[in-house]
N, C-alpha and C. Protein backbone atom coordinates (compact mmCIF):
# COMPACT_ATOMS: atom_id res chain seq x y z
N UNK A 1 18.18 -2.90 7.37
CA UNK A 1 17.63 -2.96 6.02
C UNK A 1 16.63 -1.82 5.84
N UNK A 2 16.38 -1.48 4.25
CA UNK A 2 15.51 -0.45 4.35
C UNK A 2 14.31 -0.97 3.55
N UNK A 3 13.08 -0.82 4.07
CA UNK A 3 11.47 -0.89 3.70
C UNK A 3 11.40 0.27 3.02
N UNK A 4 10.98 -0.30 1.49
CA UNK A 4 10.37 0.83 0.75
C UNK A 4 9.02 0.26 1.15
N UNK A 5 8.06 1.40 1.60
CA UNK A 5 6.36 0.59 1.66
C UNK A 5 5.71 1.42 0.92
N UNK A 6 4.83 1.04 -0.29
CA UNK A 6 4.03 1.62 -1.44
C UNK A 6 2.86 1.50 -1.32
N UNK A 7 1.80 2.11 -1.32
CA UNK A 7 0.72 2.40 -1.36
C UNK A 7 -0.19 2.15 -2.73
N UNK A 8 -0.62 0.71 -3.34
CA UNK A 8 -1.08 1.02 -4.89
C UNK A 8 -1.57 2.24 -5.69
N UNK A 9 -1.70 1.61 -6.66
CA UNK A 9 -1.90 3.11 -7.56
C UNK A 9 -3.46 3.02 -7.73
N UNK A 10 -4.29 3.63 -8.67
CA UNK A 10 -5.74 4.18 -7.84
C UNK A 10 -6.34 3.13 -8.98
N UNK A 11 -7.25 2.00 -8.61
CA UNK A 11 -7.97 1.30 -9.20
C UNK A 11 -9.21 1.75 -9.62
N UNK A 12 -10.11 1.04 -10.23
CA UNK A 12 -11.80 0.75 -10.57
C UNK A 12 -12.25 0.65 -9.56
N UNK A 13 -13.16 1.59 -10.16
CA UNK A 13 -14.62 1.20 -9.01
C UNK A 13 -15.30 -0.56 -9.39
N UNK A 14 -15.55 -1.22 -8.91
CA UNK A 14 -15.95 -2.30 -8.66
C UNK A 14 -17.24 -2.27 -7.46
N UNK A 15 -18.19 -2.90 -8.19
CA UNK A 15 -19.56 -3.18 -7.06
C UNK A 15 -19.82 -4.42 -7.45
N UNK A 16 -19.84 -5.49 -6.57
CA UNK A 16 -20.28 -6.79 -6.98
C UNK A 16 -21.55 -7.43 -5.77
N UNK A 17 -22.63 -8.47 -6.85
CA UNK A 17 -23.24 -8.91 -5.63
C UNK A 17 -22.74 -10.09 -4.78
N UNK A 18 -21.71 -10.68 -5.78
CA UNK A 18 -21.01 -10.86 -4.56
C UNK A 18 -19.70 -11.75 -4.68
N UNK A 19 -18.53 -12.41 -3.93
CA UNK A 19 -17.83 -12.62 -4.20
C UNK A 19 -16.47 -11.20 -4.23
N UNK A 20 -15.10 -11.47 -4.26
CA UNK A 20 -14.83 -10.23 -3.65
C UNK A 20 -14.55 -9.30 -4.68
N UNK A 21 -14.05 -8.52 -4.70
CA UNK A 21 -14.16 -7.27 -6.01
C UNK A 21 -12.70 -7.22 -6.58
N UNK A 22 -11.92 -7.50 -5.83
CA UNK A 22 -10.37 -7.40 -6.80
C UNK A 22 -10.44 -6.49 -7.65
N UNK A 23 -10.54 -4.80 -7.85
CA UNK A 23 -10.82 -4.55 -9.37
C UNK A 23 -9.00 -4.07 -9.61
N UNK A 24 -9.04 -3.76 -11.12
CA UNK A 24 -7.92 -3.73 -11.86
C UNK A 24 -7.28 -2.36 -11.20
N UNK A 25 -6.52 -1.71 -12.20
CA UNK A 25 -5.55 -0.42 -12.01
C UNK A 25 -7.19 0.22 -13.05
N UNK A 26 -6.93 1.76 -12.29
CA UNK A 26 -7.63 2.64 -13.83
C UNK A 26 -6.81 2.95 -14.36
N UNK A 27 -7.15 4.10 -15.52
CA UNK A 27 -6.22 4.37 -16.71
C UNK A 27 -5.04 5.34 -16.28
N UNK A 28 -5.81 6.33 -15.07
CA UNK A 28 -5.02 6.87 -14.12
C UNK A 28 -3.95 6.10 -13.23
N UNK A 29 -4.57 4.88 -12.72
CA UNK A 29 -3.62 4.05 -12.00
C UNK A 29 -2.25 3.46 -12.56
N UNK A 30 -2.35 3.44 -14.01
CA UNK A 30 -1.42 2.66 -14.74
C UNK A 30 -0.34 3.59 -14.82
N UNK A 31 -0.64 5.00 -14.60
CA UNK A 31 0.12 6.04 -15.64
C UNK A 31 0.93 6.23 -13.74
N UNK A 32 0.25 6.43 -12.70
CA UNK A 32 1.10 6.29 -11.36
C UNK A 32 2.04 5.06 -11.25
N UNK A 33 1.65 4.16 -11.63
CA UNK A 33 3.10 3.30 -11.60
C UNK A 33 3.86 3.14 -12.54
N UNK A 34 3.82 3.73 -13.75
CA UNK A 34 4.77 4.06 -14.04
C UNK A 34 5.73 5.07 -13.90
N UNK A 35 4.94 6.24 -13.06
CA UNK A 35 5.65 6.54 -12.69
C UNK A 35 6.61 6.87 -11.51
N UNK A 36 5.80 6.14 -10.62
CA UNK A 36 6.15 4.94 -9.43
C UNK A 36 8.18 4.37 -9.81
N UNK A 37 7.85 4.01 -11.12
CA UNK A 37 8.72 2.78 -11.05
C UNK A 37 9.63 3.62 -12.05
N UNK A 38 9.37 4.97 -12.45
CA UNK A 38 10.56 5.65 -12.99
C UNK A 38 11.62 6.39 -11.99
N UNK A 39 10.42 6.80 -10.73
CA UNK A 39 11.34 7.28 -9.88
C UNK A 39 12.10 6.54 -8.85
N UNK A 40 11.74 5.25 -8.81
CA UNK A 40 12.36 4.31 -7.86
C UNK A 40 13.49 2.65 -8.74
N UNK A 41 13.44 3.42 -10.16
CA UNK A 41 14.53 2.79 -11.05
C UNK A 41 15.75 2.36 -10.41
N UNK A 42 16.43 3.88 -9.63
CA UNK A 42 17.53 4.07 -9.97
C UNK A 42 18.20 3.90 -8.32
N UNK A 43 17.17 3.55 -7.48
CA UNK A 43 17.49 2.91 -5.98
C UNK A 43 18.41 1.43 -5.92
N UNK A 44 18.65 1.22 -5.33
CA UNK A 44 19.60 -0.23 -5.42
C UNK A 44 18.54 -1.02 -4.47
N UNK A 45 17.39 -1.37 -5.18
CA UNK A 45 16.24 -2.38 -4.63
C UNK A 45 17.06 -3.79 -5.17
N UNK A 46 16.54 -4.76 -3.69
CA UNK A 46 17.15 -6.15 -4.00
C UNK A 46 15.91 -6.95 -4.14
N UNK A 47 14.37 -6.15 -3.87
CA UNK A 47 13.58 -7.21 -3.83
C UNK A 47 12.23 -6.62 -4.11
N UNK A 48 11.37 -6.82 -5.09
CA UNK A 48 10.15 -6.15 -4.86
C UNK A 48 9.19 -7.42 -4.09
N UNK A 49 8.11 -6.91 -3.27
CA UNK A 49 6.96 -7.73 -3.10
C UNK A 49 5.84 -6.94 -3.43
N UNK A 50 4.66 -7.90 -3.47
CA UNK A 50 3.25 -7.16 -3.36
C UNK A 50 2.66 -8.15 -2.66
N UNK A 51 1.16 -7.68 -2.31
CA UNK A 51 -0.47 -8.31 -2.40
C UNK A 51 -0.39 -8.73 -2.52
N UNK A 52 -1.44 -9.67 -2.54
CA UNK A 52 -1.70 -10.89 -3.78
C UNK A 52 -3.33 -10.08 -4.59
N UNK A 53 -3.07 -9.20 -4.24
CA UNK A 53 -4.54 -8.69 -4.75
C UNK A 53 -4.64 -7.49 -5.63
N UNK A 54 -5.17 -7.65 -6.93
CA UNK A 54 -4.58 -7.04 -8.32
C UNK A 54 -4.18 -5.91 -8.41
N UNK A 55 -4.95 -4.62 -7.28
CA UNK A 55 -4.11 -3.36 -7.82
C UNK A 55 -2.95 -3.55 -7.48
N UNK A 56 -2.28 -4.31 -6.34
CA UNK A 56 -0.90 -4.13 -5.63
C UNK A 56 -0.12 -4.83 -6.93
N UNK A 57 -0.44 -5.98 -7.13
CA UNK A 57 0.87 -6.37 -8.08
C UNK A 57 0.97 -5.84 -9.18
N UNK A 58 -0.45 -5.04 -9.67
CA UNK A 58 -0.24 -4.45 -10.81
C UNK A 58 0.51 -2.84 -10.82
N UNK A 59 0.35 -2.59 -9.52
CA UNK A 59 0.71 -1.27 -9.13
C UNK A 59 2.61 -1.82 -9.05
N UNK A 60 3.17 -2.76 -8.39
CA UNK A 60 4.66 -3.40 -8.24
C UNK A 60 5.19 -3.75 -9.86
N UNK A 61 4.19 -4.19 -11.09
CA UNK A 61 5.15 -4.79 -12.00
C UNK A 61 5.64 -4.20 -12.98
N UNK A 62 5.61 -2.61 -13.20
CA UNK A 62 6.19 -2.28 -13.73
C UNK A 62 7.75 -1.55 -13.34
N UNK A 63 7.94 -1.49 -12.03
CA UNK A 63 9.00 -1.78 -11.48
C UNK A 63 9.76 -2.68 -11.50
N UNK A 64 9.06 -3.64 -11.12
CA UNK A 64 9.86 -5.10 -10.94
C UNK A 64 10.50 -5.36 -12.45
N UNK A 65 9.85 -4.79 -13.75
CA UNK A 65 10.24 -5.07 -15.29
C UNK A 65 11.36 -4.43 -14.84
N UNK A 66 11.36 -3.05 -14.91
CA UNK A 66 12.19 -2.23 -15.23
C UNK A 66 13.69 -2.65 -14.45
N UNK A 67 13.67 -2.79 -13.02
CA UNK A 67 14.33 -3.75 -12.31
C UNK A 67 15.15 -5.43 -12.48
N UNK A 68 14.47 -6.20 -13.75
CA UNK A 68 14.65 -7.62 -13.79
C UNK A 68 14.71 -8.32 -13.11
N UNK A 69 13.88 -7.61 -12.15
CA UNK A 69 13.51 -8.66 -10.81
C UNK A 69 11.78 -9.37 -11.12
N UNK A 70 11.31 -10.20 -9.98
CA UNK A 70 9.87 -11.02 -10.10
C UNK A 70 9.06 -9.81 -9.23
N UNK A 71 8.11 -9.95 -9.22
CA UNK A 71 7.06 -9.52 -8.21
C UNK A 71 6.96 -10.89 -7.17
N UNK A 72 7.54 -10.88 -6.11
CA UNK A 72 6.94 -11.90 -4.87
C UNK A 72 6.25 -11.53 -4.17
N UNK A 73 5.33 -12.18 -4.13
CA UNK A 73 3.42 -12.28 -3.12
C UNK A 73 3.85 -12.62 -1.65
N UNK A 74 3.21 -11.73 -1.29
CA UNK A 74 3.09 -11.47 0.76
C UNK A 74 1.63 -11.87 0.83
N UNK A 75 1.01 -12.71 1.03
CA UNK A 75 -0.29 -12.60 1.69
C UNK A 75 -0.52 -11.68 2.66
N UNK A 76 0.55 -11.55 3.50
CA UNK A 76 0.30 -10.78 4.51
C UNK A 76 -0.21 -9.59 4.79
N UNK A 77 0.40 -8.92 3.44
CA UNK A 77 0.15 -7.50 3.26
C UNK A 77 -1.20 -6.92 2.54
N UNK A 78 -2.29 -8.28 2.85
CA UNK A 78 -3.50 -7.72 1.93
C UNK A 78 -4.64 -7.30 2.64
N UNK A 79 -5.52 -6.38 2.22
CA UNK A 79 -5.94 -5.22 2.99
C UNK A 79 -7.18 -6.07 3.57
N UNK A 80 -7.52 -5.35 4.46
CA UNK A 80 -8.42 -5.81 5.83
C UNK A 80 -9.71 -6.22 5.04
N UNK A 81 -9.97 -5.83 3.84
CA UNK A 81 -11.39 -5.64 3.83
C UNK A 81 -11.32 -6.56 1.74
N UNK A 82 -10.22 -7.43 2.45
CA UNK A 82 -9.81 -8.01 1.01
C UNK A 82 -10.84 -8.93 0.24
N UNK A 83 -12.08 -9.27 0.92
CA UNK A 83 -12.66 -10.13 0.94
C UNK A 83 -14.46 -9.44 0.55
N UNK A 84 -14.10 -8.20 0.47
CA UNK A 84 -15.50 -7.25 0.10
C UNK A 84 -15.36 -7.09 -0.98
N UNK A 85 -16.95 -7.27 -1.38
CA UNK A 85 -17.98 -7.55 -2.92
C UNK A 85 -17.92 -6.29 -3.44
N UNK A 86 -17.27 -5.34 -2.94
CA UNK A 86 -16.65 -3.99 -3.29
C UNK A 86 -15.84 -2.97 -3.18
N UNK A 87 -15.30 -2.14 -3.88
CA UNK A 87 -14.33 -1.61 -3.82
C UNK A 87 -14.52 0.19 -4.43
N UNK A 88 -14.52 0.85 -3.65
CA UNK A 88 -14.90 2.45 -3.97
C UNK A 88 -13.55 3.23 -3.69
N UNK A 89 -12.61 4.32 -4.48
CA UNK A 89 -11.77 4.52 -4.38
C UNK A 89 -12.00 5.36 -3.30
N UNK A 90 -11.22 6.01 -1.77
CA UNK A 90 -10.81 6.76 -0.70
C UNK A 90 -11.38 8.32 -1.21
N UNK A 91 -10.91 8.50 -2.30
CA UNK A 91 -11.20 10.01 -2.64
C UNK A 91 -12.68 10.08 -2.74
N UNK A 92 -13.54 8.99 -3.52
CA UNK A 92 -14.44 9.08 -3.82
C UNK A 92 -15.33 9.51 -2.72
N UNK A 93 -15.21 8.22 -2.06
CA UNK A 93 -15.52 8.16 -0.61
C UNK A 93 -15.68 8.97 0.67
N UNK A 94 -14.65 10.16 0.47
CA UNK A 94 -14.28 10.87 1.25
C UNK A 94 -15.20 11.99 0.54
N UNK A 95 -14.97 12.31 -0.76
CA UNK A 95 -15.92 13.72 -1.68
C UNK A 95 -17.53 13.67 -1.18
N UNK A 96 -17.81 11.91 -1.04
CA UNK A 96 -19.59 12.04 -0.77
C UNK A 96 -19.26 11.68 0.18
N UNK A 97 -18.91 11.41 1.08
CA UNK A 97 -19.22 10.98 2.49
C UNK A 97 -19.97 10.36 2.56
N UNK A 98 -19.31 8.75 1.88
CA UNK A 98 -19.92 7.69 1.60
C UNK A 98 -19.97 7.09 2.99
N UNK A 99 -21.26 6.20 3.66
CA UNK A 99 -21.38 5.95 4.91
C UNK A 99 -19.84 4.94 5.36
N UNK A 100 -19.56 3.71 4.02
CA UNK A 100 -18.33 3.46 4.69
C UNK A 100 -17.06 4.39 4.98
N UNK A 101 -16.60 5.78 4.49
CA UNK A 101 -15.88 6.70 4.84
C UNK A 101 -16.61 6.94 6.00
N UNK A 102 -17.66 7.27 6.08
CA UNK A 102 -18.05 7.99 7.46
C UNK A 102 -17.99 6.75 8.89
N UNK A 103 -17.68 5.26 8.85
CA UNK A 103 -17.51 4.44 9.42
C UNK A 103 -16.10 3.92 10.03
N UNK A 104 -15.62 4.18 9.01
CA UNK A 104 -13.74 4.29 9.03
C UNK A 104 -13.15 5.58 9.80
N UNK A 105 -14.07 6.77 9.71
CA UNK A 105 -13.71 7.82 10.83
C UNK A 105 -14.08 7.57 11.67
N UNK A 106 -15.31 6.87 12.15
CA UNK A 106 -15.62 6.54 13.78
C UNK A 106 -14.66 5.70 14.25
N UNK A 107 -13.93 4.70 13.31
CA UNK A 107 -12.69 4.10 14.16
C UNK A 107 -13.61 2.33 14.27
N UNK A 108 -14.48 2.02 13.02
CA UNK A 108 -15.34 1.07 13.26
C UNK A 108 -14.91 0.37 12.72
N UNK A 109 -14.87 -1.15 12.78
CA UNK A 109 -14.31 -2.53 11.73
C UNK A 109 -14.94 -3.39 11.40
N UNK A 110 -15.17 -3.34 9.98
CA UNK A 110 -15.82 -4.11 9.33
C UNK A 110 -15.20 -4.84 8.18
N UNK A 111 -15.03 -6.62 9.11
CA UNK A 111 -14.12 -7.16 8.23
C UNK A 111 -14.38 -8.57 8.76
N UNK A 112 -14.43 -9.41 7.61
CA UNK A 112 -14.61 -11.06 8.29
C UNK A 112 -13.42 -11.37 9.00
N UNK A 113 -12.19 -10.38 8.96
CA UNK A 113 -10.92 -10.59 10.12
C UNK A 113 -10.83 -9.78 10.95
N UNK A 114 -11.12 -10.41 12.23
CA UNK A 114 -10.94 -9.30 13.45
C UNK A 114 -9.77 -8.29 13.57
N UNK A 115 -9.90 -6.85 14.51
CA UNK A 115 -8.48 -6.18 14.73
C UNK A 115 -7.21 -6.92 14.51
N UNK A 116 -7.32 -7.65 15.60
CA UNK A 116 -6.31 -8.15 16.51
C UNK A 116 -5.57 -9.14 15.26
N UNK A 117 -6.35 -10.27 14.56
CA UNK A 117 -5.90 -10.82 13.54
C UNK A 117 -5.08 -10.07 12.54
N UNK A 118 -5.84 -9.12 11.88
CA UNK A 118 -4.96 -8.11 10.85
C UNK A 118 -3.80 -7.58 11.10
N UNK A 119 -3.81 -7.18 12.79
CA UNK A 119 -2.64 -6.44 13.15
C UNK A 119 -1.65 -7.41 12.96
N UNK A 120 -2.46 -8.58 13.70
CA UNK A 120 -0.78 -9.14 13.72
C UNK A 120 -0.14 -10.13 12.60
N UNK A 121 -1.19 -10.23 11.68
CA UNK A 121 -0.77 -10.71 10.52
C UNK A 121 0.17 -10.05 9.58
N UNK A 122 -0.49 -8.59 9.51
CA UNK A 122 0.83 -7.70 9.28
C UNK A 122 2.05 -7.82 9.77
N UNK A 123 1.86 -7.34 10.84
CA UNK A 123 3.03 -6.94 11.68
C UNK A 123 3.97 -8.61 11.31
N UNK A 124 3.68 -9.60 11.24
CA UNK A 124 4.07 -10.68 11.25
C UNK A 124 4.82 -10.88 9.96
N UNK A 125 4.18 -10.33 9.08
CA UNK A 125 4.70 -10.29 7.49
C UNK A 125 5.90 -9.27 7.57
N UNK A 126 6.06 -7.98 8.06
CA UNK A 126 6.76 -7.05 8.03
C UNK A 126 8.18 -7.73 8.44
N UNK A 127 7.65 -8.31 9.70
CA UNK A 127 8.92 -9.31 10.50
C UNK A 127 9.55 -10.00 9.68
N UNK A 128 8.73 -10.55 9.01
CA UNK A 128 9.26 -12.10 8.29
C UNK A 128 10.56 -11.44 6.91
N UNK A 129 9.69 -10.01 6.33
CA UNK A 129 10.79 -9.55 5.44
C UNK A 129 11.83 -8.92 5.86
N UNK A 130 12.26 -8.61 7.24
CA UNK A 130 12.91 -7.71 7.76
C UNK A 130 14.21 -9.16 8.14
N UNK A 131 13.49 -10.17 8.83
CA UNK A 131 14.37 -11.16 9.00
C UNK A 131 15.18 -11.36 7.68
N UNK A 132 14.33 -12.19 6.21
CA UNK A 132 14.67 -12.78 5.37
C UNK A 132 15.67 -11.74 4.95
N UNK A 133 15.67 -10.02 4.40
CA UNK A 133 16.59 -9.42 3.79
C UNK A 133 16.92 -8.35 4.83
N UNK A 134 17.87 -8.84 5.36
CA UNK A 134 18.85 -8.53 6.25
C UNK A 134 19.52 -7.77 5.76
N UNK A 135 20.04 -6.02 5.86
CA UNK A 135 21.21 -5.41 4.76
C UNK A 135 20.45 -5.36 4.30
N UNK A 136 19.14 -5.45 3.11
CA UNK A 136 19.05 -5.16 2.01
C UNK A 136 17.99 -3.76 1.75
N UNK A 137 17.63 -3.78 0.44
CA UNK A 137 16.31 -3.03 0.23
C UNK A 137 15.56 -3.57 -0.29
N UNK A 138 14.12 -3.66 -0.04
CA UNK A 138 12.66 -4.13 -0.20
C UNK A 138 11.51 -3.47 -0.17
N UNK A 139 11.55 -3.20 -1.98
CA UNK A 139 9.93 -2.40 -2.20
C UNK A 139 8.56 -3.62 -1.31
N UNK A 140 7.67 -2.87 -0.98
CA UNK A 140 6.26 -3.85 -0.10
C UNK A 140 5.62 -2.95 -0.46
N UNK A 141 4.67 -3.21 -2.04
CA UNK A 141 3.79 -2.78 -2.68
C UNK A 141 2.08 -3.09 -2.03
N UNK A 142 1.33 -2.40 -0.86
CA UNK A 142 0.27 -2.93 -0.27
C UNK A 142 -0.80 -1.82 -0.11
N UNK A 143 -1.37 -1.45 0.98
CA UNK A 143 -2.52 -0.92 0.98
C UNK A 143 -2.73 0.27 1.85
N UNK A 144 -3.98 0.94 2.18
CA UNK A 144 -3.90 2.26 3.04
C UNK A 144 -4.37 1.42 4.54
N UNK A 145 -4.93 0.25 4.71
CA UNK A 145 -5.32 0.23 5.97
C UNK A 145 -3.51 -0.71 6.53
N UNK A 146 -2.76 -1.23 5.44
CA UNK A 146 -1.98 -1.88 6.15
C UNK A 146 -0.89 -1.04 6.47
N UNK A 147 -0.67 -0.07 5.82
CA UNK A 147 0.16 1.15 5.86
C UNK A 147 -0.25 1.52 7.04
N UNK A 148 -1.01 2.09 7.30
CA UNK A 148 -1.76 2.77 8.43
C UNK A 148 -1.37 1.89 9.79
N UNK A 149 -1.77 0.86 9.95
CA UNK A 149 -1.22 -0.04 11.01
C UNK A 149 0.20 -0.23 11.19
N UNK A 150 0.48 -0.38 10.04
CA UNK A 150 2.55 -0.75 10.09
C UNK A 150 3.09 0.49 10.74
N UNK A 151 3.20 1.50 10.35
CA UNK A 151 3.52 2.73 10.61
C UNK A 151 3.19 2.89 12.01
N UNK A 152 1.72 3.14 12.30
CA UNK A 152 1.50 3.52 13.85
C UNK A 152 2.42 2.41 14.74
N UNK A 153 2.36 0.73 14.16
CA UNK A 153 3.43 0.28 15.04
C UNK A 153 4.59 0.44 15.17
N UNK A 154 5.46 1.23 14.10
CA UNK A 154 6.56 1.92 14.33
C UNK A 154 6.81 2.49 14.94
N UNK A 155 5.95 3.97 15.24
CA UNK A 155 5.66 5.06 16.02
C UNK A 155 5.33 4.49 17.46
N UNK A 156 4.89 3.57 17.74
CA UNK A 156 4.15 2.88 19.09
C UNK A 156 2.92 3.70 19.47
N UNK A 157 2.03 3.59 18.40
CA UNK A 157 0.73 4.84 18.55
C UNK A 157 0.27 3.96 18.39
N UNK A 158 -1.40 4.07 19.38
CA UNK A 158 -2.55 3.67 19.27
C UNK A 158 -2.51 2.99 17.76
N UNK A 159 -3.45 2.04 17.43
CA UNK A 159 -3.79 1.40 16.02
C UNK A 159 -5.07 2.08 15.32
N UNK A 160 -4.61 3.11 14.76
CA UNK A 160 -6.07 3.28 13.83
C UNK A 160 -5.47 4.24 12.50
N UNK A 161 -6.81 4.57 11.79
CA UNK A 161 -6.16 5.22 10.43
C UNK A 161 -5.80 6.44 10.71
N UNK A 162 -4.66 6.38 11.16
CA UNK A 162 -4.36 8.39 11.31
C UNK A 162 -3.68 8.97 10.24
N UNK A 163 -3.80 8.73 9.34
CA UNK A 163 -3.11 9.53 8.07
C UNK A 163 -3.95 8.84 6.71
N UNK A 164 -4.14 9.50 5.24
CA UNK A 164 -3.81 9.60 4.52
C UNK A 164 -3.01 8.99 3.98
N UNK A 165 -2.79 7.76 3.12
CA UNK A 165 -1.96 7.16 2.12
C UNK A 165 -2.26 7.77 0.68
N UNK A 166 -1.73 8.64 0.14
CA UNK A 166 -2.02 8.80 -1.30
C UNK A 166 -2.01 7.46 -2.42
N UNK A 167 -2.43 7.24 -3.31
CA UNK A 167 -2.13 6.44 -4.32
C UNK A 167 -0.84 6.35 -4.61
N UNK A 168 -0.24 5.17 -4.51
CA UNK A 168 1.66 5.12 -4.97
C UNK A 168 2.36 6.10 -4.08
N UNK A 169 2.22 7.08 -3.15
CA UNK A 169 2.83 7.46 -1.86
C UNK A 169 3.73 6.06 -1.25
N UNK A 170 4.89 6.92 -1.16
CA UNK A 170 5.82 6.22 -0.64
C UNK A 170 6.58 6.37 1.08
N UNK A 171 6.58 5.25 1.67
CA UNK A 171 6.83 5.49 3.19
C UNK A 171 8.27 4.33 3.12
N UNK A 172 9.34 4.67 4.30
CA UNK A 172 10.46 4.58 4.47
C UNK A 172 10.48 4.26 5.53
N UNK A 173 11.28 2.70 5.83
CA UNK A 173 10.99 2.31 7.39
C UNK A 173 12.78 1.30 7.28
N UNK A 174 13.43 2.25 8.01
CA UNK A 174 14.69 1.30 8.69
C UNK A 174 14.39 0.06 9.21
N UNK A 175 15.35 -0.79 9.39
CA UNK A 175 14.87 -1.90 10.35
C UNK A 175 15.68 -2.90 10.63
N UNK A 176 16.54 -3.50 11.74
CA UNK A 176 16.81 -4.61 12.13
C UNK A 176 16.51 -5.95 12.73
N UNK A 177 16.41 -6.85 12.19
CA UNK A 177 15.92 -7.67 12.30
C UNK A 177 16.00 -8.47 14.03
N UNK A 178 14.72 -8.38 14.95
CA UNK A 178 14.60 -8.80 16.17
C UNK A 178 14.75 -7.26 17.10
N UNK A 179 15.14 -6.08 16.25
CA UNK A 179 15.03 -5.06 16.68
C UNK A 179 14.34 -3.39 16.51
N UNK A 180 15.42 -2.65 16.43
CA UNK A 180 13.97 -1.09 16.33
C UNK A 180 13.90 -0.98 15.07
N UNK A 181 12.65 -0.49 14.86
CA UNK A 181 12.18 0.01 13.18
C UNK A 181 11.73 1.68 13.50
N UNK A 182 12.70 2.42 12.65
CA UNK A 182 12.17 3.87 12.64
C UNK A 182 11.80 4.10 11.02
N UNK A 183 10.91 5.25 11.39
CA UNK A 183 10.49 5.92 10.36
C UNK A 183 11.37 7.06 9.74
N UNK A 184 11.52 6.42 8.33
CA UNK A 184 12.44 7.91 7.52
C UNK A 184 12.05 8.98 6.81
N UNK A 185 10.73 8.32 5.82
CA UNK A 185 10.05 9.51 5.14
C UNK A 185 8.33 8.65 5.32
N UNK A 186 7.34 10.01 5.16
CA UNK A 186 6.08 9.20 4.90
C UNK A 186 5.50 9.90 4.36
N UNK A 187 4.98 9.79 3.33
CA UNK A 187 3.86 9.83 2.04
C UNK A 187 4.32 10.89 0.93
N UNK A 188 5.40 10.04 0.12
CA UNK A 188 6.29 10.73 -0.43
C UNK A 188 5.84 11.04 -1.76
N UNK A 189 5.28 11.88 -2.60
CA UNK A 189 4.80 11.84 -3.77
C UNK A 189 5.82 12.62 -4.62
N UNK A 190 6.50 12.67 -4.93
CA UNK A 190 6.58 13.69 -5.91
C UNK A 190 7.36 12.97 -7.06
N UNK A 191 6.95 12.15 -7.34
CA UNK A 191 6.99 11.40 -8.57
C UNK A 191 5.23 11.53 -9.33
N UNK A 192 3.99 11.58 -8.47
CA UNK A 192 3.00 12.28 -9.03
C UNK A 192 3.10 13.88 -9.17
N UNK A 193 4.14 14.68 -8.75
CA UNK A 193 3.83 16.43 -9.57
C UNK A 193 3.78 16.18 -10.99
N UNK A 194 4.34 15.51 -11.67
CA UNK A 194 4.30 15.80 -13.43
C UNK A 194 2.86 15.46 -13.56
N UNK A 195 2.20 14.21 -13.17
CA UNK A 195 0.57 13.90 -13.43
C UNK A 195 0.21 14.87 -13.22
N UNK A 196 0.28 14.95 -11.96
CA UNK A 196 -0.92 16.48 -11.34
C UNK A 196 -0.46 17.88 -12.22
N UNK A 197 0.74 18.46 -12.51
CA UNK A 197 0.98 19.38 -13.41
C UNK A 197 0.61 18.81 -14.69
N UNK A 198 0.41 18.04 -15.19
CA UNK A 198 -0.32 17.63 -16.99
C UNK A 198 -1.63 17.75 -16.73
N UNK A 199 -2.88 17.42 -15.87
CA UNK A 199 -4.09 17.59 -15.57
C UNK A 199 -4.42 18.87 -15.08
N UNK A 200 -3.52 19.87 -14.82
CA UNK A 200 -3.88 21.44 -14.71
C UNK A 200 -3.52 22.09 -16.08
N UNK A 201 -3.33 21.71 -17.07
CA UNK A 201 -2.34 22.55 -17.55
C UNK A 201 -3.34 21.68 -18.71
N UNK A 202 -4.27 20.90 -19.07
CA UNK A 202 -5.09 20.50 -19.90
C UNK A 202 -6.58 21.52 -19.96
C-alpha cells in the first residue's frame, strides 16, 4: 500500500495561559490546502486521515471534499507537544531563535509524553493503517515531529528531528503490512511554487 504522509498547512500563532492551544489554519494556511488538495485530486486515494488536532483536519478537508470521502481521526498521529498552552509557527521560531527552537536542536524533550511513548504510539498508528488498507492509498494528514520519527523509522536512523517538514510537504512511504516500509519521495512541494511565485511577483 502506499502512505501519502502530509505535513499541515501553516496555522496561528496561539499563546495561552493555559489549557492547550489547538490554533486554527492562517489565511496563508487555508490557501496551502487548497492547494494541497488540487494537486493530490487526481491520485486514486481510498482514504484520507488526520489529527485530531485542528490544523491537521483542517489542513485534510478540503481534500477529503474534493474526494467525497470523510476525514477519519488517528489519535495517533498527534504531535508530541499536543497538549502545550502554545503554539509558535517553525519558521518563526527558527528566524528568532526562539529558546524552544534552540531546545529542539539540542535534541531535548519537552512533553507530558515521554520519547519512548510517542515513538511508539506512532509507529503503532502507522501499523494499524498499513494493516487496515492493505493494496490501497492513504493520505495521513499530521505533523513535523511525527513525520520526523515515522520516516527515521523507515530509514532505521537514530530518532530525532533530522529534516525539515515544510507546511503541506508531502512524504511517500510503500508498505506491507507485517513487513518493509521504504521511502519514495520526501518533502514534496511543488504544489506551493504558484503561492511562492504570487508573493514575489506582488
Amino acid at each position: 500500500m502506499e502512505l501519502i504522509i502530509v505535513r499541515h498547512a501553516l496555522p496561528l500563532r496561539v499563546e495561552k495561559e493555559s489549557g492547550a492551544a489547538d490554533p486554527e489554519l492562517s489565511p496563508e494556511g487555508h490557501l496551502q490546502a487548497k492547494a494541497l488538495s488540487q494537486y493530490l485530486v487526481h491520485e486514486s486515494i481510498d482514504a484520507v486521515y488526520s489529527s485530531p488536532l485542528m490544523r491537521a483536519r483542517q489542513t485534510a478537508a478540503p481534500l477529503a471534499t474534493q474526494l467525497g470521502l470523510s476525514v477519519r481521526e488517528a489519535d495517533g498521529v498527534a504531535e508530541w507537544d499536543r497538549n502545550s498552552s502554545e503554539y509558535i509557527p517553525m519558521e518563526e521560531m527558527r528566524a528568532t531563535n526562539h529558546p524552544k527552537w534552540q531546545a529542539m536542536m539540542r535534541g531535548e524533550w519537552v512533553s507530558d509524553e515521554d520519547q519512548e511513548e510517542f515513538c511508539a504510539r506512532v509507529r503503532g498508528a502507522f501499523n494499524s493503517l498499513i494493516e487496515t488498507h492493505q493494496s490501497e492509498c492513504v493520505v495521513v494528514v499530521c505533523h513535523g515531529g511525527v513525520i520526523n520519527y515515522y520516516i527515521s523509522h523507515v530509514l532505521n536512523m537514530p530518532t530525532t528531528q533530522f529534516f525539515y517538514p515544510h507546511y503541506t510537504s508531502i512524504h511517500r512511504v510503500k508498505a506491507v503490512a507485517g513487513g518493509r516500509q521504504s521511502l519514495v519521495t520526501l518533502n514534496e512541494t511543488a504544489h506551493l511554487h504558484p503561492l511562492i511565485n504570487s508573493r514575489t511577483t506582488l
